[in-house]
PDB file of N, CA and C in Angstrom:
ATOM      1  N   UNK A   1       0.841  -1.188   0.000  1.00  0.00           N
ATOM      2  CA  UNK A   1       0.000   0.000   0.000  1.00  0.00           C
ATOM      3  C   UNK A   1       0.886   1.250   0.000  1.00  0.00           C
ATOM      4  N   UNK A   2       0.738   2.179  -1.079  1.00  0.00           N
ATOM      5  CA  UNK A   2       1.456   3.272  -0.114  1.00  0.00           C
ATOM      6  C   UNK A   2       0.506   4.504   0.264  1.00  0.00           C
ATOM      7  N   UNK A   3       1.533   5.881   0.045  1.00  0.00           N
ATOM      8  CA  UNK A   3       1.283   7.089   1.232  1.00  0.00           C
ATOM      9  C   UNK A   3      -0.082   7.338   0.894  1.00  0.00           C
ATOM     10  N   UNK A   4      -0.677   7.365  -0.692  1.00  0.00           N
ATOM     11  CA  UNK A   4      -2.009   7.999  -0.717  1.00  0.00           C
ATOM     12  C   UNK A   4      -2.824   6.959  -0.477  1.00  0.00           C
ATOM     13  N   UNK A   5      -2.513   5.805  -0.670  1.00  0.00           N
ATOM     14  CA  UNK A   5      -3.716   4.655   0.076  1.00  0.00           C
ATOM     15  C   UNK A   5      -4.442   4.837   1.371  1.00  0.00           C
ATOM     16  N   UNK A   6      -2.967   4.545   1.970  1.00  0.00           N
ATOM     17  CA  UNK A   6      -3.162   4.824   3.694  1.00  0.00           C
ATOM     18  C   UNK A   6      -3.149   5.664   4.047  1.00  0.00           C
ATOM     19  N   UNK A   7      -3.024   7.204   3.604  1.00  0.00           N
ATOM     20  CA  UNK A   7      -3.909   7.933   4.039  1.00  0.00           C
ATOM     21  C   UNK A   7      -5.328   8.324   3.940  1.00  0.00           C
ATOM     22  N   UNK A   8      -5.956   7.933   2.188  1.00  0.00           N
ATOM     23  CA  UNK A   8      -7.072   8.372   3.041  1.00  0.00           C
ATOM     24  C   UNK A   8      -7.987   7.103   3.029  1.00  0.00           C
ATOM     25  N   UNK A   9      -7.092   5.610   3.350  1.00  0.00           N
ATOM     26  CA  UNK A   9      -8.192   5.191   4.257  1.00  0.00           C
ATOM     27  C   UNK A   9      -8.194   5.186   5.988  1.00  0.00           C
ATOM     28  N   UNK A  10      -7.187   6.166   6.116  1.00  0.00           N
ATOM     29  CA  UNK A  10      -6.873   6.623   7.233  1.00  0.00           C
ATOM     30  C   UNK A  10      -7.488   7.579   8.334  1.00  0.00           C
ATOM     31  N   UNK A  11      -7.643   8.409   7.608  1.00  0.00           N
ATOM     32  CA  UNK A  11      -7.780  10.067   8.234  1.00  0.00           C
ATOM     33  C   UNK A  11      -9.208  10.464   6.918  1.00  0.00           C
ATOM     34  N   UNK A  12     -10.265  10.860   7.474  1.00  0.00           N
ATOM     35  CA  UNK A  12     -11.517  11.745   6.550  1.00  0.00           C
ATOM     36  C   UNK A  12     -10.876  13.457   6.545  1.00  0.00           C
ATOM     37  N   UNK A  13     -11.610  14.157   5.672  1.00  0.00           N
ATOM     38  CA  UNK A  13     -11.476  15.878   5.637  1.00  0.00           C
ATOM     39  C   UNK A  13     -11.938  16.184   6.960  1.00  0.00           C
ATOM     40  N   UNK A  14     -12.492  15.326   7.393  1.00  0.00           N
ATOM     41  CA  UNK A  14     -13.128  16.124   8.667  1.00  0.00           C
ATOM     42  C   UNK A  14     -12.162  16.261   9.867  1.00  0.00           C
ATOM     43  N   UNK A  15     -11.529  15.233   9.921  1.00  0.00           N
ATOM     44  CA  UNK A  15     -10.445  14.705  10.795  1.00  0.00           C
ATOM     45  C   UNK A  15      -9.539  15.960  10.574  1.00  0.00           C
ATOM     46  N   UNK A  16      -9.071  16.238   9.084  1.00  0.00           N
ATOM     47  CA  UNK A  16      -8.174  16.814   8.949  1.00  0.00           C
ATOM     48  C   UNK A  16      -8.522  18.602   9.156  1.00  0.00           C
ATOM     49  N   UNK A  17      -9.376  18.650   8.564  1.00  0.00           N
ATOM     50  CA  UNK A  17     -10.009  19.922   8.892  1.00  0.00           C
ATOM     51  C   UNK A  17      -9.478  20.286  10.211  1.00  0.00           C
ATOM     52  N   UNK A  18     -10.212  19.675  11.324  1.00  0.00           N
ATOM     53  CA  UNK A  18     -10.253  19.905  12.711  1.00  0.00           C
ATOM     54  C   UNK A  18      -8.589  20.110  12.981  1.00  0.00           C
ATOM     55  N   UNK A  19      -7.649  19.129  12.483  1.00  0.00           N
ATOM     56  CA  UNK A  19      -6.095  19.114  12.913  1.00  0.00           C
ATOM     57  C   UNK A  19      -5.656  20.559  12.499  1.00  0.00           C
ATOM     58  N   UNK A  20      -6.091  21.006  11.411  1.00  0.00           N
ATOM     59  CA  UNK A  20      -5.430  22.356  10.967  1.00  0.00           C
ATOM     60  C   UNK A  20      -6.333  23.513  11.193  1.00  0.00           C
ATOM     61  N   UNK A  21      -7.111  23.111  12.301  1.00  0.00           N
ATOM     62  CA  UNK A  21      -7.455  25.026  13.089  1.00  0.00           C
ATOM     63  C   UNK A  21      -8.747  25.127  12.137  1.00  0.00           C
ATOM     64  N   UNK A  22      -9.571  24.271  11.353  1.00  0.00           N
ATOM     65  CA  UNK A  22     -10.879  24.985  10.703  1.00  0.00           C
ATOM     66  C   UNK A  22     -12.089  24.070  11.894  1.00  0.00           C
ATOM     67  N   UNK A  23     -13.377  24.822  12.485  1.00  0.00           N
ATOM     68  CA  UNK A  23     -13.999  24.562  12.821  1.00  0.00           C
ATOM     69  C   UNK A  23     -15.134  23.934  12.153  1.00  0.00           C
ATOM     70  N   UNK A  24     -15.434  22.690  12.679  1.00  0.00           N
ATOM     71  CA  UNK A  24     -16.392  22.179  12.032  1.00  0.00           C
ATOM     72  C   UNK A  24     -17.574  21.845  12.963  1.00  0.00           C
ATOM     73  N   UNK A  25     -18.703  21.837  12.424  1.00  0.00           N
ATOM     74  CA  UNK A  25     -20.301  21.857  13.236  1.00  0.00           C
ATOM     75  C   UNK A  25     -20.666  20.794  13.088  1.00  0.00           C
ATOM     76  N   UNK A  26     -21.480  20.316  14.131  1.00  0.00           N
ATOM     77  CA  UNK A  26     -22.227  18.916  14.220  1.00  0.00           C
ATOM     78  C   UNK A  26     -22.647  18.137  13.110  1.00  0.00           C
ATOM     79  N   UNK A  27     -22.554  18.934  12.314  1.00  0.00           N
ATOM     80  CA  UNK A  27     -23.266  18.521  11.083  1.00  0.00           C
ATOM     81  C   UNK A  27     -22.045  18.428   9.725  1.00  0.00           C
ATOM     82  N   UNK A  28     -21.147  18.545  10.171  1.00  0.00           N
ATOM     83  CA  UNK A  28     -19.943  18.248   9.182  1.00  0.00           C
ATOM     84  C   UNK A  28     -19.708  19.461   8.346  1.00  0.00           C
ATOM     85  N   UNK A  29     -20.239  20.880   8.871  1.00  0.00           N
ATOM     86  CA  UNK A  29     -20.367  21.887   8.227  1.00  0.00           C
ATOM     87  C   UNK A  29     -19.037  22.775   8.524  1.00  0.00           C
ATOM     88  N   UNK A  30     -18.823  23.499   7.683  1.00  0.00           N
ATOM     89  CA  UNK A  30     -17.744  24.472   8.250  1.00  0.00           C
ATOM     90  C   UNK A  30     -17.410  25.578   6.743  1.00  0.00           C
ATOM     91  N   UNK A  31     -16.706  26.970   7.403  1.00  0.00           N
ATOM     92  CA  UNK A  31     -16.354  28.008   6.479  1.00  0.00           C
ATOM     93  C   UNK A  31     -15.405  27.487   5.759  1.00  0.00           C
ATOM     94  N   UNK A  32     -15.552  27.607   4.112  1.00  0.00           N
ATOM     95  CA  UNK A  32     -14.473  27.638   3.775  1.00  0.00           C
ATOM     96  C   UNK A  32     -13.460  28.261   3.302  1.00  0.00           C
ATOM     97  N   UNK A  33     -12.182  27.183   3.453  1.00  0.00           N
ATOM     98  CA  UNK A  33     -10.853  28.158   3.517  1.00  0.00           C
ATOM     99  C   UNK A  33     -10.507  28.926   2.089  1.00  0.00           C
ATOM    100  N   UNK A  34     -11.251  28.431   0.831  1.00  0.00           N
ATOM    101  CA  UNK A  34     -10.998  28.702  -0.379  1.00  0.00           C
ATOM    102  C   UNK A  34     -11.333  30.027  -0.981  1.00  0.00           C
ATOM    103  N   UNK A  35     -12.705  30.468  -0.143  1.00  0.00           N
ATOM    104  CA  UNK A  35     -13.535  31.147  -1.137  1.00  0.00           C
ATOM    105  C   UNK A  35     -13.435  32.629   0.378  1.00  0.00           C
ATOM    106  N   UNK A  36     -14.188  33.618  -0.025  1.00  0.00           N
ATOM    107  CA  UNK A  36     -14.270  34.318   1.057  1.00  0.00           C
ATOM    108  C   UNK A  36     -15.981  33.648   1.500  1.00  0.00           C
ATOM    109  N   UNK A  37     -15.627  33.188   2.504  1.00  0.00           N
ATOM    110  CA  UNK A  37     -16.800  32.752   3.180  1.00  0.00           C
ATOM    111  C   UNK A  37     -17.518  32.945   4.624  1.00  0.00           C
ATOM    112  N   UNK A  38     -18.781  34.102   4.795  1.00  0.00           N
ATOM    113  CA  UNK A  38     -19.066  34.056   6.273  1.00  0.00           C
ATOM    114  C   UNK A  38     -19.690  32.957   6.663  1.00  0.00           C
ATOM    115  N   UNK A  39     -20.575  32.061   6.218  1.00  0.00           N
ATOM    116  CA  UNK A  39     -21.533  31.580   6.497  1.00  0.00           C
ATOM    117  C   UNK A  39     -20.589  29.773   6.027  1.00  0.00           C
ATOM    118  N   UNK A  40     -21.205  28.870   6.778  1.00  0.00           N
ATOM    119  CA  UNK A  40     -20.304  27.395   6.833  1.00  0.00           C
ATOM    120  C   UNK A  40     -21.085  27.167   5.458  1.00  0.00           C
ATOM    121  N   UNK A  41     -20.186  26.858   4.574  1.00  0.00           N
ATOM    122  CA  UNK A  41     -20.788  26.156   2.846  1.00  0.00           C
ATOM    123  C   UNK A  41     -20.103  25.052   3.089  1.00  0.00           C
ATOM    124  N   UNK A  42     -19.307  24.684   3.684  1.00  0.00           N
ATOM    125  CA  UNK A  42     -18.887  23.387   3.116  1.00  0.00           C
ATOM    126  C   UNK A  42     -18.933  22.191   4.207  1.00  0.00           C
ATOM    127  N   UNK A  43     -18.866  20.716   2.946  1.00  0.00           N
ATOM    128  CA  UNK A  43     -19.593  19.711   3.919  1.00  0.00           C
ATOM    129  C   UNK A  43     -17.944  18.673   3.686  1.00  0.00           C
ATOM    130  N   UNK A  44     -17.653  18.786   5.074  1.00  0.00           N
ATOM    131  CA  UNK A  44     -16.386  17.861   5.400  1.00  0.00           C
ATOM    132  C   UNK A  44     -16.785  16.587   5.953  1.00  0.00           C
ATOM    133  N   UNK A  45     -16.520  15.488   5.207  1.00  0.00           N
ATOM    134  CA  UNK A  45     -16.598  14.028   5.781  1.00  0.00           C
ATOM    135  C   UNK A  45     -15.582  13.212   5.532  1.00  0.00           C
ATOM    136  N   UNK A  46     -15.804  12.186   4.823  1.00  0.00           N
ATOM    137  CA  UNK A  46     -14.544  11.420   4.016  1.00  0.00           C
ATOM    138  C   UNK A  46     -14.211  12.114   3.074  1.00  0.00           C
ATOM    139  N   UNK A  47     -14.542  12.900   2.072  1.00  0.00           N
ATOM    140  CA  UNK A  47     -14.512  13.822   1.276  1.00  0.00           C
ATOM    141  C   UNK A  47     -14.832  15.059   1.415  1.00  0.00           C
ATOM    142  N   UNK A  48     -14.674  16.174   0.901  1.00  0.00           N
ATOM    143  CA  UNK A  48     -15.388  17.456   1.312  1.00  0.00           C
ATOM    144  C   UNK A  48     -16.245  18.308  -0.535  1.00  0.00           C
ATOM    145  N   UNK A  49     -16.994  18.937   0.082  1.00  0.00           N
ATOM    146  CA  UNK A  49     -17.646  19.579  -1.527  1.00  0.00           C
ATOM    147  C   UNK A  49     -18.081  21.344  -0.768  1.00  0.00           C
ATOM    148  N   UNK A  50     -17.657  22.079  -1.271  1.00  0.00           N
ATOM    149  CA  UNK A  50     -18.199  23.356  -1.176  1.00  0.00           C
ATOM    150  C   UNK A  50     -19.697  23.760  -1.852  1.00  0.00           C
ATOM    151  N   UNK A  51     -20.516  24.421  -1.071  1.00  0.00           N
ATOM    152  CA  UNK A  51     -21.507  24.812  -1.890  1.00  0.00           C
ATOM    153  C   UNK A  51     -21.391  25.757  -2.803  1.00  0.00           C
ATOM    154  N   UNK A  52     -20.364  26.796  -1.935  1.00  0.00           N
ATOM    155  CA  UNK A  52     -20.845  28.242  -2.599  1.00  0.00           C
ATOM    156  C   UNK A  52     -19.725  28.054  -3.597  1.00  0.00           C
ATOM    157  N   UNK A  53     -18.234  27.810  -3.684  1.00  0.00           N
ATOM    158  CA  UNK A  53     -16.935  27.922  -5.030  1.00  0.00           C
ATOM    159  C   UNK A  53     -17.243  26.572  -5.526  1.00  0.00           C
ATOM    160  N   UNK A  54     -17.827  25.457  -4.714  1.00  0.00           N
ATOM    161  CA  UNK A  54     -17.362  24.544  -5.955  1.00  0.00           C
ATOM    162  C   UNK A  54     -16.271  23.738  -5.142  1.00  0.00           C
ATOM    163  N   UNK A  55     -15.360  23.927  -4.547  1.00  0.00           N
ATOM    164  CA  UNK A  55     -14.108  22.921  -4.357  1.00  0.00           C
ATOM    165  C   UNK A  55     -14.686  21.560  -3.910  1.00  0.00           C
ATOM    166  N   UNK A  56     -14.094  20.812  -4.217  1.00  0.00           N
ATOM    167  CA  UNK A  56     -14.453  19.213  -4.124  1.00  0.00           C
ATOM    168  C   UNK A  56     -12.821  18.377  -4.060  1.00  0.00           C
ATOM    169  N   UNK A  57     -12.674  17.300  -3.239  1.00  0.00           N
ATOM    170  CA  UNK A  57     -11.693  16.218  -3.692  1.00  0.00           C
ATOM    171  C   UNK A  57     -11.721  15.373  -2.243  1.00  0.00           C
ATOM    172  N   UNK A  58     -10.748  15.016  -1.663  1.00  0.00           N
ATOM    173  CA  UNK A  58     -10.728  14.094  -1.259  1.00  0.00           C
ATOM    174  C   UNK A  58      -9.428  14.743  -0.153  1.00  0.00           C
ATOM    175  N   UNK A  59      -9.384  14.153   0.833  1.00  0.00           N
ATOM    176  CA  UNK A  59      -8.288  14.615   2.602  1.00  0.00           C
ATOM    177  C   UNK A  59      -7.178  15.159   1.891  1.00  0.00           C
ATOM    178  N   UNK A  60      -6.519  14.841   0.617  1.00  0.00           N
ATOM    179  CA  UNK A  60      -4.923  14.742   0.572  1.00  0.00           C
ATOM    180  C   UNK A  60      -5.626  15.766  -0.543  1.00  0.00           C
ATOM    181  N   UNK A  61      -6.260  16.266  -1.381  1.00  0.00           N
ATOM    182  CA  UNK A  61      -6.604  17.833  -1.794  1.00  0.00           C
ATOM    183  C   UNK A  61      -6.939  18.512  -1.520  1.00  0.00           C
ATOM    184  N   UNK A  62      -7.346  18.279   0.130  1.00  0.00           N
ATOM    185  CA  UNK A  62      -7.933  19.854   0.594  1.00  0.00           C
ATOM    186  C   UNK A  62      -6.486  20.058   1.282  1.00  0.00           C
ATOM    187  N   UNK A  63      -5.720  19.182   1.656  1.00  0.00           N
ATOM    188  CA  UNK A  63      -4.650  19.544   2.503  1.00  0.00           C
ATOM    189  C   UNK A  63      -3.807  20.570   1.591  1.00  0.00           C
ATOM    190  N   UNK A  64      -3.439  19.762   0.145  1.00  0.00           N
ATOM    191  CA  UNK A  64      -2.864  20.270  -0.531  1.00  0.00           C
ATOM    192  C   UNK A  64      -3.237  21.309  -1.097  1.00  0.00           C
ATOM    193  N   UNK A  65      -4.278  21.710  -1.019  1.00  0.00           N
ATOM    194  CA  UNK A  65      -5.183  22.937  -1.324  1.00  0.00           C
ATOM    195  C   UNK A  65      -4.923  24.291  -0.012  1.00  0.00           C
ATOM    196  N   UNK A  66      -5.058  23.962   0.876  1.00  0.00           N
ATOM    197  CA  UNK A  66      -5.326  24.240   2.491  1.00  0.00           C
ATOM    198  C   UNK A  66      -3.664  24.917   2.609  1.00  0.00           C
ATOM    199  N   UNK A  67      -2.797  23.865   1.917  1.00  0.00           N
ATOM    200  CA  UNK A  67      -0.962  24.705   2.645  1.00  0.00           C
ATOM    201  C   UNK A  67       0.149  25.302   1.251  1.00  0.00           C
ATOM    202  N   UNK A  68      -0.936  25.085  -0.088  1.00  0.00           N
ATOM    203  CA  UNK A  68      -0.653  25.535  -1.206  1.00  0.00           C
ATOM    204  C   UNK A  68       0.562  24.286  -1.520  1.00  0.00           C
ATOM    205  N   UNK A  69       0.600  23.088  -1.231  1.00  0.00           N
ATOM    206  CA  UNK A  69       1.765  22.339  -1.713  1.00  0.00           C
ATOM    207  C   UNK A  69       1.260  21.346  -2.020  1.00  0.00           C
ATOM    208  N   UNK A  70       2.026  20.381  -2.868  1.00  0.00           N
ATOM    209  CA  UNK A  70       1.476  19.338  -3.956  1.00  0.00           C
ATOM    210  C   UNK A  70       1.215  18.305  -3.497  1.00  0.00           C
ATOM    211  N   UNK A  71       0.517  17.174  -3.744  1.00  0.00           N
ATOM    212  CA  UNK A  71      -0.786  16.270  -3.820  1.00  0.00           C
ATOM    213  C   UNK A  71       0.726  14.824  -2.375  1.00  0.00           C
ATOM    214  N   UNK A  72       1.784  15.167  -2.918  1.00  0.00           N
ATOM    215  CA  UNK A  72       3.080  14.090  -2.605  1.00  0.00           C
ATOM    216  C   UNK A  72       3.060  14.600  -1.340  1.00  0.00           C
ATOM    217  N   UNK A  73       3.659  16.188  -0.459  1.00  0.00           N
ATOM    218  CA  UNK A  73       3.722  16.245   0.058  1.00  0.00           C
ATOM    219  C   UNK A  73       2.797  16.637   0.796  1.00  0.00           C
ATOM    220  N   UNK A  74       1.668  16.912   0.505  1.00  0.00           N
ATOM    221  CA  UNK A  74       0.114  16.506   1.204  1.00  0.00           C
ATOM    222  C   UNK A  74       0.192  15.503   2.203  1.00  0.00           C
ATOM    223  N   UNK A  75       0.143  14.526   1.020  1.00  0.00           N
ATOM    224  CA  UNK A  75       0.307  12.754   1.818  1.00  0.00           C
ATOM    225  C   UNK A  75       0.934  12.416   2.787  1.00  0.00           C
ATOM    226  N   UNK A  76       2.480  12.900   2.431  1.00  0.00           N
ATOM    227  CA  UNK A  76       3.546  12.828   3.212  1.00  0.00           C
ATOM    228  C   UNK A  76       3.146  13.584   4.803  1.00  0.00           C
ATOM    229  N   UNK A  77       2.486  14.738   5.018  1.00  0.00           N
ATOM    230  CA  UNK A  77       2.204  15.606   6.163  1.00  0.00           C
ATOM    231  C   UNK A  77       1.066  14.739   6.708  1.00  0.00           C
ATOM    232  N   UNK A  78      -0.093  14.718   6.186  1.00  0.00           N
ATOM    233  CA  UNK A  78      -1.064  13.657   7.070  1.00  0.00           C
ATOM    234  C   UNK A  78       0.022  12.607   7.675  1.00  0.00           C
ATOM    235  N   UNK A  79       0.245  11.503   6.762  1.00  0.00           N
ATOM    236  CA  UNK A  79       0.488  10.515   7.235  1.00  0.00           C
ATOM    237  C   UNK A  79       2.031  11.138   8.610  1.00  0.00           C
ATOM    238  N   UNK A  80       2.449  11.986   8.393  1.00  0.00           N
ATOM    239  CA  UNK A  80       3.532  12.590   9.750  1.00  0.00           C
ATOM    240  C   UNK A  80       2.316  13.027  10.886  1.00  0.00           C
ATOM    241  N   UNK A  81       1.584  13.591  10.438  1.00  0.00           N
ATOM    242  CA  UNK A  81       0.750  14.490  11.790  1.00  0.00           C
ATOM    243  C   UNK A  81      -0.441  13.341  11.907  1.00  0.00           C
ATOM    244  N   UNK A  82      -1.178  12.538  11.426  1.00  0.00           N
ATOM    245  CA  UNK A  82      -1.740  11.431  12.092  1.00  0.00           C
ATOM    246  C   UNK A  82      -1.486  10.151  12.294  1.00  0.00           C
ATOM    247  N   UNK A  83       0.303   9.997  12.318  1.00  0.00           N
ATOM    248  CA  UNK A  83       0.890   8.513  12.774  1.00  0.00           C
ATOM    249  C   UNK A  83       0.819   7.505  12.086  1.00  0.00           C
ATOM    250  N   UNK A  84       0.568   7.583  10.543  1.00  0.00           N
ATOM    251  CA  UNK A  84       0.239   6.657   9.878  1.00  0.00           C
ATOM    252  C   UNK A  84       1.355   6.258   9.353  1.00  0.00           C
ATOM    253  N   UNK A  85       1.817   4.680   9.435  1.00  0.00           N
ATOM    254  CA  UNK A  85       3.237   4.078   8.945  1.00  0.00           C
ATOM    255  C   UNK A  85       2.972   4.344   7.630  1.00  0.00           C
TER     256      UNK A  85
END
Protein backbone atom coordinates (compact mmCIF):
# COMPACT_ATOMS: atom_id res chain seq x y z
CA UNK A 1 0.00 0.00 0.00
CA UNK A 2 1.46 3.27 -0.11
CA UNK A 3 1.28 7.09 1.23
CA UNK A 4 -2.01 8.00 -0.72
CA UNK A 5 -3.72 4.66 0.08
CA UNK A 6 -3.16 4.82 3.69
CA UNK A 7 -3.91 7.93 4.04
CA UNK A 8 -7.07 8.37 3.04
CA UNK A 9 -8.19 5.19 4.26
CA UNK A 10 -6.87 6.62 7.23
CA UNK A 11 -7.78 10.07 8.23
CA UNK A 12 -11.52 11.75 6.55
CA UNK A 13 -11.48 15.88 5.64
CA UNK A 14 -13.13 16.12 8.67
CA UNK A 15 -10.44 14.71 10.79
CA UNK A 16 -8.17 16.81 8.95
CA UNK A 17 -10.01 19.92 8.89
CA UNK A 18 -10.25 19.90 12.71
CA UNK A 19 -6.09 19.11 12.91
CA UNK A 20 -5.43 22.36 10.97
CA UNK A 21 -7.45 25.03 13.09
CA UNK A 22 -10.88 24.99 10.70
CA UNK A 23 -14.00 24.56 12.82
CA UNK A 24 -16.39 22.18 12.03
CA UNK A 25 -20.30 21.86 13.24
CA UNK A 26 -22.23 18.92 14.22
CA UNK A 27 -23.27 18.52 11.08
CA UNK A 28 -19.94 18.25 9.18
CA UNK A 29 -20.37 21.89 8.23
CA UNK A 30 -17.74 24.47 8.25
CA UNK A 31 -16.35 28.01 6.48
CA UNK A 32 -14.47 27.64 3.77
CA UNK A 33 -10.85 28.16 3.52
CA UNK A 34 -11.00 28.70 -0.38
CA UNK A 35 -13.54 31.15 -1.14
CA UNK A 36 -14.27 34.32 1.06
CA UNK A 37 -16.80 32.75 3.18
CA UNK A 38 -19.07 34.06 6.27
CA UNK A 39 -21.53 31.58 6.50
CA UNK A 40 -20.30 27.39 6.83
CA UNK A 41 -20.79 26.16 2.85
CA UNK A 42 -18.89 23.39 3.12
CA UNK A 43 -19.59 19.71 3.92
CA UNK A 44 -16.39 17.86 5.40
CA UNK A 45 -16.60 14.03 5.78
CA UNK A 46 -14.54 11.42 4.02
CA UNK A 47 -14.51 13.82 1.28
CA UNK A 48 -15.39 17.46 1.31
CA UNK A 49 -17.65 19.58 -1.53
CA UNK A 50 -18.20 23.36 -1.18
CA UNK A 51 -21.51 24.81 -1.89
CA UNK A 52 -20.84 28.24 -2.60
CA UNK A 53 -16.93 27.92 -5.03
CA UNK A 54 -17.36 24.54 -5.95
CA UNK A 55 -14.11 22.92 -4.36
CA UNK A 56 -14.45 19.21 -4.12
CA UNK A 57 -11.69 16.22 -3.69
CA UNK A 58 -10.73 14.09 -1.26
CA UNK A 59 -8.29 14.62 2.60
CA UNK A 60 -4.92 14.74 0.57
CA UNK A 61 -6.60 17.83 -1.79
CA UNK A 62 -7.93 19.85 0.59
CA UNK A 63 -4.65 19.54 2.50
CA UNK A 64 -2.86 20.27 -0.53
CA UNK A 65 -5.18 22.94 -1.32
CA UNK A 66 -5.33 24.24 2.49
CA UNK A 67 -0.96 24.70 2.65
CA UNK A 68 -0.65 25.53 -1.21
CA UNK A 69 1.76 22.34 -1.71
CA UNK A 70 1.48 19.34 -3.96
CA UNK A 71 -0.79 16.27 -3.82
CA UNK A 72 3.08 14.09 -2.61
CA UNK A 73 3.72 16.25 0.06
CA UNK A 74 0.11 16.51 1.20
CA UNK A 75 0.31 12.75 1.82
CA UNK A 76 3.55 12.83 3.21
CA UNK A 77 2.20 15.61 6.16
CA UNK A 78 -1.06 13.66 7.07
CA UNK A 79 0.49 10.52 7.24
CA UNK A 80 3.53 12.59 9.75
CA UNK A 81 0.75 14.49 11.79
CA UNK A 82 -1.74 11.43 12.09
CA UNK A 83 0.89 8.51 12.77
CA UNK A 84 0.24 6.66 9.88
CA UNK A 85 3.24 4.08 8.95
Amino acid sequence: MNVFEAVKQSVTTRQAAERYGIKVNRNGMCVCPFHNDKNPSMKVDRRFYCFGCGATGDVIDFVSRLHGIGSREAALMLAQDFSIP
